[in-house]
Protein backbone atom coordinates (compact mmCIF):
# COMPACT_ATOMS: atom_id res chain seq x y z
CA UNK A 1 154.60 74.88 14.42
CA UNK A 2 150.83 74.25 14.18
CA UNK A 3 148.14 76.59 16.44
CA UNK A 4 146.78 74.25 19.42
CA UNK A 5 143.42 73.82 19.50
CA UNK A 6 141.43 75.43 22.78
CA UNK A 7 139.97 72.51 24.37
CA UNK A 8 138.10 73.81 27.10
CA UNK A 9 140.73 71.47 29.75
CA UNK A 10 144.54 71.75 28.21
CA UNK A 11 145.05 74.60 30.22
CA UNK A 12 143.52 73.50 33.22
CA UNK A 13 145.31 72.39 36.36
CA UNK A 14 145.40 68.88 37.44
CA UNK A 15 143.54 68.99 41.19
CA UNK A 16 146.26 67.08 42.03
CA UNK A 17 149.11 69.23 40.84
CA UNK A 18 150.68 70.83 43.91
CA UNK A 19 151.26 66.64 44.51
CA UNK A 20 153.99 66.44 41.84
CA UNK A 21 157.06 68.40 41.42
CA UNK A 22 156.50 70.68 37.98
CA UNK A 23 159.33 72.36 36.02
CA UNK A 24 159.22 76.18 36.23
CA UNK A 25 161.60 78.47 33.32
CA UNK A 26 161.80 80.85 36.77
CA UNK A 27 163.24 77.97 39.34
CA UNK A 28 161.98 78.30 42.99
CA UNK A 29 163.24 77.12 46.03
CA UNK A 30 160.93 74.76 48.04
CA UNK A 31 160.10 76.12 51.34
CA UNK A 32 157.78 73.68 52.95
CA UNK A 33 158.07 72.42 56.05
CA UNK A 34 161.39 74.01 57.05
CA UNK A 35 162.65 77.06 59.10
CA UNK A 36 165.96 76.72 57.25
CA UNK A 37 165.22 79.51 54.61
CA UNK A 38 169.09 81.07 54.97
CA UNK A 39 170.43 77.67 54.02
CA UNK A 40 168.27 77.04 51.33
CA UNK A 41 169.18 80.85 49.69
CA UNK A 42 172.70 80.09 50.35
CA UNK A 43 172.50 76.73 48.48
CA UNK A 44 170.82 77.87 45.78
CA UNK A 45 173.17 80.78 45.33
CA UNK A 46 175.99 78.69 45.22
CA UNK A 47 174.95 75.67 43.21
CA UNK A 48 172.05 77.17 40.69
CA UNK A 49 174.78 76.83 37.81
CA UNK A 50 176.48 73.45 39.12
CA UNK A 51 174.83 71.43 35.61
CA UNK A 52 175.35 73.99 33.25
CA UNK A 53 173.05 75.77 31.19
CA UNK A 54 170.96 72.26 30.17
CA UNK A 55 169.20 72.41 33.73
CA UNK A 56 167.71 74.43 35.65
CA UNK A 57 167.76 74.26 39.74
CA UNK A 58 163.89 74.12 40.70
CA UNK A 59 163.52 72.67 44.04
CA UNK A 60 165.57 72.36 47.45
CA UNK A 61 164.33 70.23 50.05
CA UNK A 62 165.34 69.58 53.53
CA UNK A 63 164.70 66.16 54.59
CA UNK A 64 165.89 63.83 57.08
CA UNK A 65 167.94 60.56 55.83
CA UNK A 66 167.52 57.67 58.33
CA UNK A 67 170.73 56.01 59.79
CA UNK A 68 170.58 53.45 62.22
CA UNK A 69 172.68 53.25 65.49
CA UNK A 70 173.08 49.59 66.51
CA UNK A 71 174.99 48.68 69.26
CA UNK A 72 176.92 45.48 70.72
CA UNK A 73 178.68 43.79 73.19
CA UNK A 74 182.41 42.54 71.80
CA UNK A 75 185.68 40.55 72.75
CA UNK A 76 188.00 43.02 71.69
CA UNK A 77 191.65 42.22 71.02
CA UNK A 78 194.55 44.98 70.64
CA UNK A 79 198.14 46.00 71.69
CA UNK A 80 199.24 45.67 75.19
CA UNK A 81 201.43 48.66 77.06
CA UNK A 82 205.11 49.22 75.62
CA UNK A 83 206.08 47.92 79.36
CA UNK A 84 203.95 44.65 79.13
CA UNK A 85 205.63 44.34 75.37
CA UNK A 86 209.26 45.15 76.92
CA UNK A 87 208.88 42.50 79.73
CA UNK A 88 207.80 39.87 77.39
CA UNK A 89 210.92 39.90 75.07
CA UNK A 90 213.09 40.89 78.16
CA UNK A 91 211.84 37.68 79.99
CA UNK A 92 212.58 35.84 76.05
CA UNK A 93 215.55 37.41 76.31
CA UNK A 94 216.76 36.16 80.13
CA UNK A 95 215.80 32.32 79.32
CA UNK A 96 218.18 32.62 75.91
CA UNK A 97 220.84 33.93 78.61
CA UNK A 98 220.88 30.92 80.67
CA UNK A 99 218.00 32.24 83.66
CA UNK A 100 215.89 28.99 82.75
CA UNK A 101 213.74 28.56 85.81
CA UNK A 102 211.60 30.45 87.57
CA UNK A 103 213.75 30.27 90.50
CA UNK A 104 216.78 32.15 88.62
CA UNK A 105 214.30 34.68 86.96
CA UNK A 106 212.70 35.72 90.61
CA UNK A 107 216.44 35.83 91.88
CA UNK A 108 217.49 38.35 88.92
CA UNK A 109 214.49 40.16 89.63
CA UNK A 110 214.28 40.50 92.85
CA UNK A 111 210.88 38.96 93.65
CA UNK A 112 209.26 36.45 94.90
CA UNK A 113 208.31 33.02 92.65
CA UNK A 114 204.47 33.78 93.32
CA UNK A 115 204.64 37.37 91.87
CA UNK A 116 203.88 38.61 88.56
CA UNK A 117 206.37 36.96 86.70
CA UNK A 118 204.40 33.25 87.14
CA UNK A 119 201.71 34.64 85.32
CA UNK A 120 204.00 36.17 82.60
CA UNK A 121 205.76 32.89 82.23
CA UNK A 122 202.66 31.14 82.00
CA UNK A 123 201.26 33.73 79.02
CA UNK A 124 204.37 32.77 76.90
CA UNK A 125 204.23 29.19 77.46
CA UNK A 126 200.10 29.16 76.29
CA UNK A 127 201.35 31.71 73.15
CA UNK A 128 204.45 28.90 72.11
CA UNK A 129 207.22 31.45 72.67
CA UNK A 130 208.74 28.97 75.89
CA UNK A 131 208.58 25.13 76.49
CA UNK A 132 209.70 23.60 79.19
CA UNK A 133 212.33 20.34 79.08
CA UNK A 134 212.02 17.11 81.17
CA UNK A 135 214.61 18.79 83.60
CA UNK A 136 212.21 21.60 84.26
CA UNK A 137 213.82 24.33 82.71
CA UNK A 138 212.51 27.18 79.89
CA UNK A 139 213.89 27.20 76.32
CA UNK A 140 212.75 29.75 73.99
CA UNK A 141 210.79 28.56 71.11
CA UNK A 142 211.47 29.28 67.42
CA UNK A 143 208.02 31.10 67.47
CA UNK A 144 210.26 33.47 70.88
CA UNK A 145 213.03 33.59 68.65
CA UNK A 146 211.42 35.81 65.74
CA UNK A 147 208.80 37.22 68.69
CA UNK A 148 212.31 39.05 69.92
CA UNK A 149 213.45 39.85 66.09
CA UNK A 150 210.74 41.30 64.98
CA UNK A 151 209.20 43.46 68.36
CA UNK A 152 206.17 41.14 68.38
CA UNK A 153 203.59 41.58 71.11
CA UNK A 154 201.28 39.08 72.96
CA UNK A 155 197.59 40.44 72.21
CA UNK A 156 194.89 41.35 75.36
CA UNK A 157 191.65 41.03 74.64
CA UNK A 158 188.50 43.45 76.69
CA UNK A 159 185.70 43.21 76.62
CA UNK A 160 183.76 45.89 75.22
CA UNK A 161 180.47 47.71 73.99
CA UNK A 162 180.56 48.94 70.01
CA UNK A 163 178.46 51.32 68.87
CA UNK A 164 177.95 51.86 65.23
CA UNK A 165 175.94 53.77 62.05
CA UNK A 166 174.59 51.76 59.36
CA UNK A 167 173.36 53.76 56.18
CA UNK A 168 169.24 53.26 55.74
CA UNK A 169 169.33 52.55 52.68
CA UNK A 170 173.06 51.67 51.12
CA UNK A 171 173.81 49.86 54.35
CA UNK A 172 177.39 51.47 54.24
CA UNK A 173 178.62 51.02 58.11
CA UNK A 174 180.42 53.39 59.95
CA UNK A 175 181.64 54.38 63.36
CA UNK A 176 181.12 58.48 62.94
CA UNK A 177 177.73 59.50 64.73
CA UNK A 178 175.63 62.17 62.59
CA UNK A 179 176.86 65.36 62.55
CA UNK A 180 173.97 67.43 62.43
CA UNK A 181 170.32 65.75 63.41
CA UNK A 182 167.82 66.83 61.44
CA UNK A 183 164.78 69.06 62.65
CA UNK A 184 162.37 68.64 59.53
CA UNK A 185 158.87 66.80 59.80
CA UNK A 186 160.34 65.64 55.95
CA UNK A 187 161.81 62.08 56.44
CA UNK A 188 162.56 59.24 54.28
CA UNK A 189 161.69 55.72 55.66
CA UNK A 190 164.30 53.56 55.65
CA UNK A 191 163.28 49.81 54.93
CA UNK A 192 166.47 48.14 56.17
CA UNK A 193 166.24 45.29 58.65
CA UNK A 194 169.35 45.48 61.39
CA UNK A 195 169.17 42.20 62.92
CA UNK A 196 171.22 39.56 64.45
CA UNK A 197 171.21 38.44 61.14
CA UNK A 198 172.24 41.69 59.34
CA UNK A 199 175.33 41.76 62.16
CA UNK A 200 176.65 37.63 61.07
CA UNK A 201 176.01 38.68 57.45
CA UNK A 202 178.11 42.06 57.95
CA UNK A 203 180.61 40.73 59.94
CA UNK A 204 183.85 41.74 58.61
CA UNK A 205 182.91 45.09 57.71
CA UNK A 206 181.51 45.90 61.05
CA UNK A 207 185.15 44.60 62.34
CA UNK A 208 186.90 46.71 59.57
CA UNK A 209 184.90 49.82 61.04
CA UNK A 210 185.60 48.82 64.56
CA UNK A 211 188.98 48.89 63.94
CA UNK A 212 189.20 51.93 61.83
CA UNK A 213 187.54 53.80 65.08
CA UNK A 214 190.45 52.57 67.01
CA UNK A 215 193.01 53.70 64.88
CA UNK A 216 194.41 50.14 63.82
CA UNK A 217 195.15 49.26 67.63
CA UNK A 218 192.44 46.74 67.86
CA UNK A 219 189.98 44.00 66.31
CA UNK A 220 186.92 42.31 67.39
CA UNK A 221 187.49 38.87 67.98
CA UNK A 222 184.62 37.10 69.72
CA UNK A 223 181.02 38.70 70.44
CA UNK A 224 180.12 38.66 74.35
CA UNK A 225 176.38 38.41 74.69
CA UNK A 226 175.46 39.34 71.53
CA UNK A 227 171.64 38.78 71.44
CA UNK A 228 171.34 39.63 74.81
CA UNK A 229 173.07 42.91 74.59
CA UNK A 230 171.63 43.31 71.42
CA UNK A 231 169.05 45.92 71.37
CA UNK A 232 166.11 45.36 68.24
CA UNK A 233 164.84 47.02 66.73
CA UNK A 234 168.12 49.66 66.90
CA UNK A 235 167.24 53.25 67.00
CA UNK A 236 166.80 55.56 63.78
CA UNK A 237 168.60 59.21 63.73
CA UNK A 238 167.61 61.16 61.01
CA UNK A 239 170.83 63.44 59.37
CA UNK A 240 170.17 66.49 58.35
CA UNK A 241 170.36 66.52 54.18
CA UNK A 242 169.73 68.97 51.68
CA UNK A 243 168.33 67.61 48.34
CA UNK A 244 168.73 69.92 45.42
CA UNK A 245 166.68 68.85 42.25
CA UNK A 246 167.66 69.49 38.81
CA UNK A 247 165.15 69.90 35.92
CA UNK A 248 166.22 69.79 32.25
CA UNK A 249 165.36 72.40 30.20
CA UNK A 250 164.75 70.91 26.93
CA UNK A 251 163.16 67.76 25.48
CA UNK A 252 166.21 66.24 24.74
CA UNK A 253 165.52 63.01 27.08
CA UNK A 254 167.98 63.83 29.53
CA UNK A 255 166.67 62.66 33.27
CA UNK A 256 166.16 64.84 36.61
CA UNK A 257 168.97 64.88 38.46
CA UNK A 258 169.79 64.93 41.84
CA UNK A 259 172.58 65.68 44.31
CA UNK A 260 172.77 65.67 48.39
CA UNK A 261 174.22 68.31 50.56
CA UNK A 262 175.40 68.28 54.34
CA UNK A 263 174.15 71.16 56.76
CA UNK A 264 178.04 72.37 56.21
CA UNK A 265 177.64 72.25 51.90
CA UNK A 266 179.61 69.06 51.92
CA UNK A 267 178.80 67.07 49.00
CA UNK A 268 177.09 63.42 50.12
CA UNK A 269 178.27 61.55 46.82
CA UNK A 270 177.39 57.89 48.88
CA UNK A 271 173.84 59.87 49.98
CA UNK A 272 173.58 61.36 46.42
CA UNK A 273 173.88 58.12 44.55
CA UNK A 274 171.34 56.18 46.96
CA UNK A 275 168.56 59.26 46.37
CA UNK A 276 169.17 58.93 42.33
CA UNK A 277 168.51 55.42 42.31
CA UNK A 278 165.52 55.20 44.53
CA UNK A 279 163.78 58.26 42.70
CA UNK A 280 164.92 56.19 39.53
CA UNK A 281 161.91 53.46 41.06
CA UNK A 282 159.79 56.23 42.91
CA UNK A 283 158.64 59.53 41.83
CA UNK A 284 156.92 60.11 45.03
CA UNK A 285 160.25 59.33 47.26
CA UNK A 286 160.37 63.26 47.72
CA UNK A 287 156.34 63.58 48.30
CA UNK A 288 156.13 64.10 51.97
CA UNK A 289 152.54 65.52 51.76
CA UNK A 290 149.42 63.79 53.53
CA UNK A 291 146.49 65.77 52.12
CA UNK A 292 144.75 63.12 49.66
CA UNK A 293 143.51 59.89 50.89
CA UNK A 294 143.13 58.21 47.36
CA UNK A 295 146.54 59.39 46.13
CA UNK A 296 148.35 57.81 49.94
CA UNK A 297 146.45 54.77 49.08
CA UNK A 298 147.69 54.99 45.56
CA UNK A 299 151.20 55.47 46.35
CA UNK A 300 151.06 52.15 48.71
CA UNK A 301 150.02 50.32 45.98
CA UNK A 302 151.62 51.59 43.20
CA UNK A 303 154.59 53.91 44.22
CA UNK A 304 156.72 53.31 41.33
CA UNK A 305 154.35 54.08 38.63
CA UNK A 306 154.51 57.89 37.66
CA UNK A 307 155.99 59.31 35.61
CA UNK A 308 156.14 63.20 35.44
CA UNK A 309 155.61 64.96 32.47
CA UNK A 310 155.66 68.75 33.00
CA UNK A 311 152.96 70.67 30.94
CA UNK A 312 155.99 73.21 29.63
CA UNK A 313 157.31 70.45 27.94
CA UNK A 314 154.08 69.00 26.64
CA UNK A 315 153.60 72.16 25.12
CA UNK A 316 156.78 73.03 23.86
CA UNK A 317 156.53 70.79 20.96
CA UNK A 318 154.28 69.32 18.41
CA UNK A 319 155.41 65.88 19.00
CA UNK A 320 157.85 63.78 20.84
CA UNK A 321 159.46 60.15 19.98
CA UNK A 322 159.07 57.63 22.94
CA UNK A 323 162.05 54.86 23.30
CA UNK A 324 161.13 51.41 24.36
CA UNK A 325 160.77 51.56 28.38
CA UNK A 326 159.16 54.96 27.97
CA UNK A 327 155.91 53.64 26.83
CA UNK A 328 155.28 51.85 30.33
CA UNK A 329 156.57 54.75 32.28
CA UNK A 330 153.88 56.53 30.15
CA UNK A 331 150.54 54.32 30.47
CA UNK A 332 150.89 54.84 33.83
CA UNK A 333 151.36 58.15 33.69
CA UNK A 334 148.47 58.29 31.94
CA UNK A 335 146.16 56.23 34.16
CA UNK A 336 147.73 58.37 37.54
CA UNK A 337 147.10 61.85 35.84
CA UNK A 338 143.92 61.46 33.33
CA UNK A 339 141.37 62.94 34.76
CA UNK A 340 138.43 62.59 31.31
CA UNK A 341 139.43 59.64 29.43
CA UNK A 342 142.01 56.76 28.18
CA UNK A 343 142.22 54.55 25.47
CA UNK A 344 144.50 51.76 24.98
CA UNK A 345 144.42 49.49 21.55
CA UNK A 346 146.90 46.48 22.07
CA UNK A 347 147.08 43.46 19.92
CA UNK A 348 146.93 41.02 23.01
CA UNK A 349 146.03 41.22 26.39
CA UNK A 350 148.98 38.65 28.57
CA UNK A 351 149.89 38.51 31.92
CA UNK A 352 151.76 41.99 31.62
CA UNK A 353 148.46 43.94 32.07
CA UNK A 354 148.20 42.30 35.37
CA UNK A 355 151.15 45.58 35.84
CA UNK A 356 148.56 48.47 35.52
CA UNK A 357 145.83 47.09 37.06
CA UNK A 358 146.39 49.15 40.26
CA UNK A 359 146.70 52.10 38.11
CA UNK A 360 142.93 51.18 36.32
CA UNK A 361 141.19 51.04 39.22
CA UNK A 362 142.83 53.94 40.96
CA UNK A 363 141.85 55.95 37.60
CA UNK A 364 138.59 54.69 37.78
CA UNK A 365 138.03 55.77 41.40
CA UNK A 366 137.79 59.28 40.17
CA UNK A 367 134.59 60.32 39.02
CA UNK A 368 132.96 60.35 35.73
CA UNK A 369 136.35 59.09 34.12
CA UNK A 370 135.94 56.32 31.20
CA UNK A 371 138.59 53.80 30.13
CA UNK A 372 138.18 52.48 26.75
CA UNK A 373 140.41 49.01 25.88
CA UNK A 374 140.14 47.81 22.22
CA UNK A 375 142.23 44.38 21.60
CA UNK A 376 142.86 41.49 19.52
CA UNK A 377 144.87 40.98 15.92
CA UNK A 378 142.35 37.75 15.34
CA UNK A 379 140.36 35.37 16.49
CA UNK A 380 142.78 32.55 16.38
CA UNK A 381 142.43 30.48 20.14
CA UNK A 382 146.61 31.09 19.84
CA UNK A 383 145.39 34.78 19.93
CA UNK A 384 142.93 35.13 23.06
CA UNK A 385 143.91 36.72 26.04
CA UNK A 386 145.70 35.05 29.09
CA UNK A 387 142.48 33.50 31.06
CA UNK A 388 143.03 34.68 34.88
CA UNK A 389 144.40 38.17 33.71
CA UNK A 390 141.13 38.89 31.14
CA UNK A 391 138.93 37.31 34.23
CA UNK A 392 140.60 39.96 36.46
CA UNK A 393 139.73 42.97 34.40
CA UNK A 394 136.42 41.42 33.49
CA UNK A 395 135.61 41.89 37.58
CA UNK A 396 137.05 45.17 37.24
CA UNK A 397 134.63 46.03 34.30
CA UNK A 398 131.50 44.55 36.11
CA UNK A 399 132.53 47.27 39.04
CA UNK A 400 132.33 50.32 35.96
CA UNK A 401 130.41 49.09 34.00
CA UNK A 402 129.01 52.19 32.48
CA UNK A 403 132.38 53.89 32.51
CA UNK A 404 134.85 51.07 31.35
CA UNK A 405 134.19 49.19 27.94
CA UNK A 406 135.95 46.37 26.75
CA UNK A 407 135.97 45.58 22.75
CA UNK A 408 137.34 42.52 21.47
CA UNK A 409 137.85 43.60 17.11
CA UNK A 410 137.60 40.65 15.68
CA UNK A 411 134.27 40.37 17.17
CA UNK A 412 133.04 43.96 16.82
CA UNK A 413 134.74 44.29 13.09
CA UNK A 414 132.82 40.85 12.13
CA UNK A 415 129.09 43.29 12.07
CA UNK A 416 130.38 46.35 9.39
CA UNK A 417 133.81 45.24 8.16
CA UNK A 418 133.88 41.42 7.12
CA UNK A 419 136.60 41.33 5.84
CA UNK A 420 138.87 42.73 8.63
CA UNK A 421 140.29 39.81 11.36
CA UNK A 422 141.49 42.13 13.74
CA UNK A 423 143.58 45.29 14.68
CA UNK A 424 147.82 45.06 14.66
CA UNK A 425 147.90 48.84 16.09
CA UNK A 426 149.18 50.26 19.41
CA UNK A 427 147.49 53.25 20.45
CA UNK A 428 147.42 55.18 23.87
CA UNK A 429 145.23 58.57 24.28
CA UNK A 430 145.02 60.34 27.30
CA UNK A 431 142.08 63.25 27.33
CA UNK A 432 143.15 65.78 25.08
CA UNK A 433 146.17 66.02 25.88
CA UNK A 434 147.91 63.30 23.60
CA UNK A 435 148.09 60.62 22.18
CA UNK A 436 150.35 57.81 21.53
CA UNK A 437 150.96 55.27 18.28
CA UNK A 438 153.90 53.13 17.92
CA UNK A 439 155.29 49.72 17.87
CA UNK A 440 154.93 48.65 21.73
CA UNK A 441 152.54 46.60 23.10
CA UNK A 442 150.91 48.36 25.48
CA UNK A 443 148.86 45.01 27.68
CA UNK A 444 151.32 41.96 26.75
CA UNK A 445 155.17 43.05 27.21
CA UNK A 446 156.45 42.46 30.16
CA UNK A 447 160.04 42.94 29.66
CA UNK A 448 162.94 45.14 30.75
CA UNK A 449 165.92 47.05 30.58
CA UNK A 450 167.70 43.67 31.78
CA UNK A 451 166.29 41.48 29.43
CA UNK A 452 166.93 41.11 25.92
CA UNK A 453 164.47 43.06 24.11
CA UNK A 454 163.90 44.12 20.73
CA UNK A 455 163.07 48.52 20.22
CA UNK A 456 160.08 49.76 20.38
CA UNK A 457 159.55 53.03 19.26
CA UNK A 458 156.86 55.59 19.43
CA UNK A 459 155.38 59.04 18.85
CA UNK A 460 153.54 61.10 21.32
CA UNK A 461 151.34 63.51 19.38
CA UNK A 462 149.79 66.88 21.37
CA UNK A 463 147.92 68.75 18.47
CA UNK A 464 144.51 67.68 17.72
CA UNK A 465 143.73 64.85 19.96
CA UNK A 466 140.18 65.57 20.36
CA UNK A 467 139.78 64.99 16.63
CA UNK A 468 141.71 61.95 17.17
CA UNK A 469 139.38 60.12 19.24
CA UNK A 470 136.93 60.75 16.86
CA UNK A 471 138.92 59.49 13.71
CA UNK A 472 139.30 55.76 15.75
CA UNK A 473 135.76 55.92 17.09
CA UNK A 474 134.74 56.52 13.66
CA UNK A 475 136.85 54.19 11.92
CA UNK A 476 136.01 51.28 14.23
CA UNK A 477 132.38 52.53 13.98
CA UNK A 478 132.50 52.18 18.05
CA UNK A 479 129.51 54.11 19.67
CA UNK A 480 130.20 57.92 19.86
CA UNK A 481 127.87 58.36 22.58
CA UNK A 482 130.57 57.15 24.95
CA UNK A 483 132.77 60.25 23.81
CA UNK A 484 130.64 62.63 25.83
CA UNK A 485 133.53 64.16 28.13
């Protein structure tokens, strides 16, 4: 492997480390913010080997997960008693035996026509089981025939309130409350909306979970003053959750990965499948710290755009190759973390660079940093860049003006080389740290993992980068002076 030069910054922290999560070859357990130092021991104990020998458990954190308690008024309807069931088909029963009026029944029964058995008569008349002939008299139904076959009962409805938990973020519903509520200042907001319109849209699964919590006895027909009982917006409960992060330990492009414990080490496979796909968009979902203004403000703007690479693995290896959706992942890496200097050489600036532009202006927040953008394969009007997106940086530019420069080629390369129209390359540097030269166009694609795309490979390069920004500056004959950092 080739020596590494001794730039005066590889080796120093980024100010801005103790924000980002950092692979370790002696994993730690993450204390912060928690009393729960037993639990975390015992979890790491148990599930330090749980990937194999390709990862490497470096961080356990105790957060809250948000679940939402809603609750509502309902018309239930369910089961009557066994005796109101055995009086129905006993009364279906006494018709088909010849007592056909009410008079007969209350004589057989011993009561009086105004008692009970009025009302009765009149709930299997309304449900069809009994009709009454011109002379007066009850004749059971074919509906009261198979009613009496087949043990049927006449529903009662309630009216009741229903109290359930709706997942923050996979809106799974249920009618278990949280088992353990969590004590940790660590809590992930949830940006679920439970409405009146969440309830319509969720309708028969809230019904399947009320009638899973009453153990297949009843079902919600009818809501009872919904939006009035209706309480918005519905209270949050945080559950207790342990997150256990898992760092590979080579550079062979496998991904962090992530699984969700209960206080009792249950596995949360519903919990652990949510986390994996929002850390999938955010790299920050796990970054409960408030200490840096610029990097909350960044995060609101731009929460999806880091990527972590750990400075083990940038210096485990003299170069790396980049797959296609890498290379975005990494120019904004590179924009979040530089903290000297970043080129970018693209062919054409489109709409697509409209993508990093909170990431160029949070970079150029920092002090003293310089972005260099080189750009265009000719001069051809089909070739220019789109208008509002090069007006955009332009304003940017007038902002830094002594710290971002803007070179069109075909212009600049029109004074020494006359007989070049432009540049076809793709280049990314970051400090001296690497650098990056490939097929992707870094400011004009757009597309993703859903799209049809064509490959776009690249190589990521961490030996002599310093003398790599001079090679281009020389070659373009762009003004050196601007590499004092």
């Amino acid at each position: 492997m080739a020596k590494r030069g001794n730039d005066k910054f590889r080796h120093q922290p980024h100010p801005d480390k103790k924000k980002f999560h950092k692979h370790s070859s002696n994993p730690h357990i993450a204390v912060k913010k928690t009393k729960n130092i037993s639990k975390q021991e015992e979890l790491f104990e148990r599930y330090k080997e749980d990937l194999g020998h390709d990862y490497s458990l470096n961080d356990i954190l105790e957060v809250g997960y948000p679940i939402i308690e809603a609750k509502i008024d309902i018309i239930a309807s369910g089961k009557p008693n066994d005796v109101l069931q055995e009086l129905h088909i006993f009364l279906l029963e006494s018709v088909n035996a010849g007592l056909d009026t009410k008079i007969l029944l209350a004589e057989f029964l011993g009561v009086s026509i105004n008692d009970f058995i009025s009302d009765e008569l009149f709930t299997l008349l309304e449900n069809g089981l009994i009709a009454i002939s011109e002379e007066d008299k009850y004749r059971v139904t074919a509906k009261g025939d198979a009613f009496v076959a087949e043990q049927k009962f006449i529903p009662v409805t309630s009216q009741e309130e229903f109290t359930f938990f709706v997942d923050g973020f996979s809106q799974t519903i249920s009618d278990q409350p949280i088992d353990y509520l969590s004590k940790s200042e660590n809590r992930l907001t949830s940006t679920l909306k439970v409405d009146f319109q969440f309830v319509q849209e969720n309708w028969m699964e809230i019904n399947k979970c009320f009638t899973k919590s009453t153990y297949g006895e009843k079902e919600i027909v009818d809501l009872a003053n919904f939006k009035r009982s209706f309480v918005f917006p519905p209270a949050t409960r945080f559950k207790n959750v342990f997150i256990l992060i898992y760092y590979p330990k080579d550079l062979s492009g496998k991904k962090i990965q992530i699984k969700a414990y209960s206080n009792d080490n249950k596995f949360l496979k519903t919990e652990t499948a949510t986390l994996i796909t929002l850390f999938s968009k955010d790299k920050f979902l796990f970054d409960f710290s408030k200490e840096l203004e610029l990097t909350e403000e960044f995060k609101a703007q731009f929460i999806d755009s880091s990527k972590e690479i750990e400075q083990e693995k940038k210096l485990a290896g003299e170069y790396k190759d980049i797959s296609t959706f890498e290379h975005k992942e990494l120019i904004r890496e590179a924009l979040l973390t530089a903290e000297l200097a970043v080129y970018i050489e693209s062919p054409w600036i489109r709409k697509a660079t409209m993508e990093y532009f909170d990431a160029i202006k949070f970079f150029l927040e920092k002090k003293n940093t310089k972005l260099f953008i080189t750009y265009g394969i000719d001069s051809r009007p089909i070739n220019l860049p789109h208008r509002e997106t090069f007006e955009a940086l332009e304003n940017i530019r007038a902002k830094y003006k002594d710290r971002f420069f803007l070179w069109h080629l075909p212009t600049h390369f029109q004074k020494s080389f006359p007989n070049r129209h432009g540049s076809h390359r793709k280049i990314l540097i970051k400090d001296h740290e690497y650098y990056v030269k490939g097929s992707f166009n870094w400011l004009s694609y757009s597309g993703n993992e859903t799209d049809s795309y064509a490959v776009e490979e690249g190589t990521q390069f961490f030996d002599n980068v310093k003398s790599f920004w001079q090679k281009i500056f020389s070659e373009y004959k762009l003004d050196l002076k601007t590499l004092s950092f």
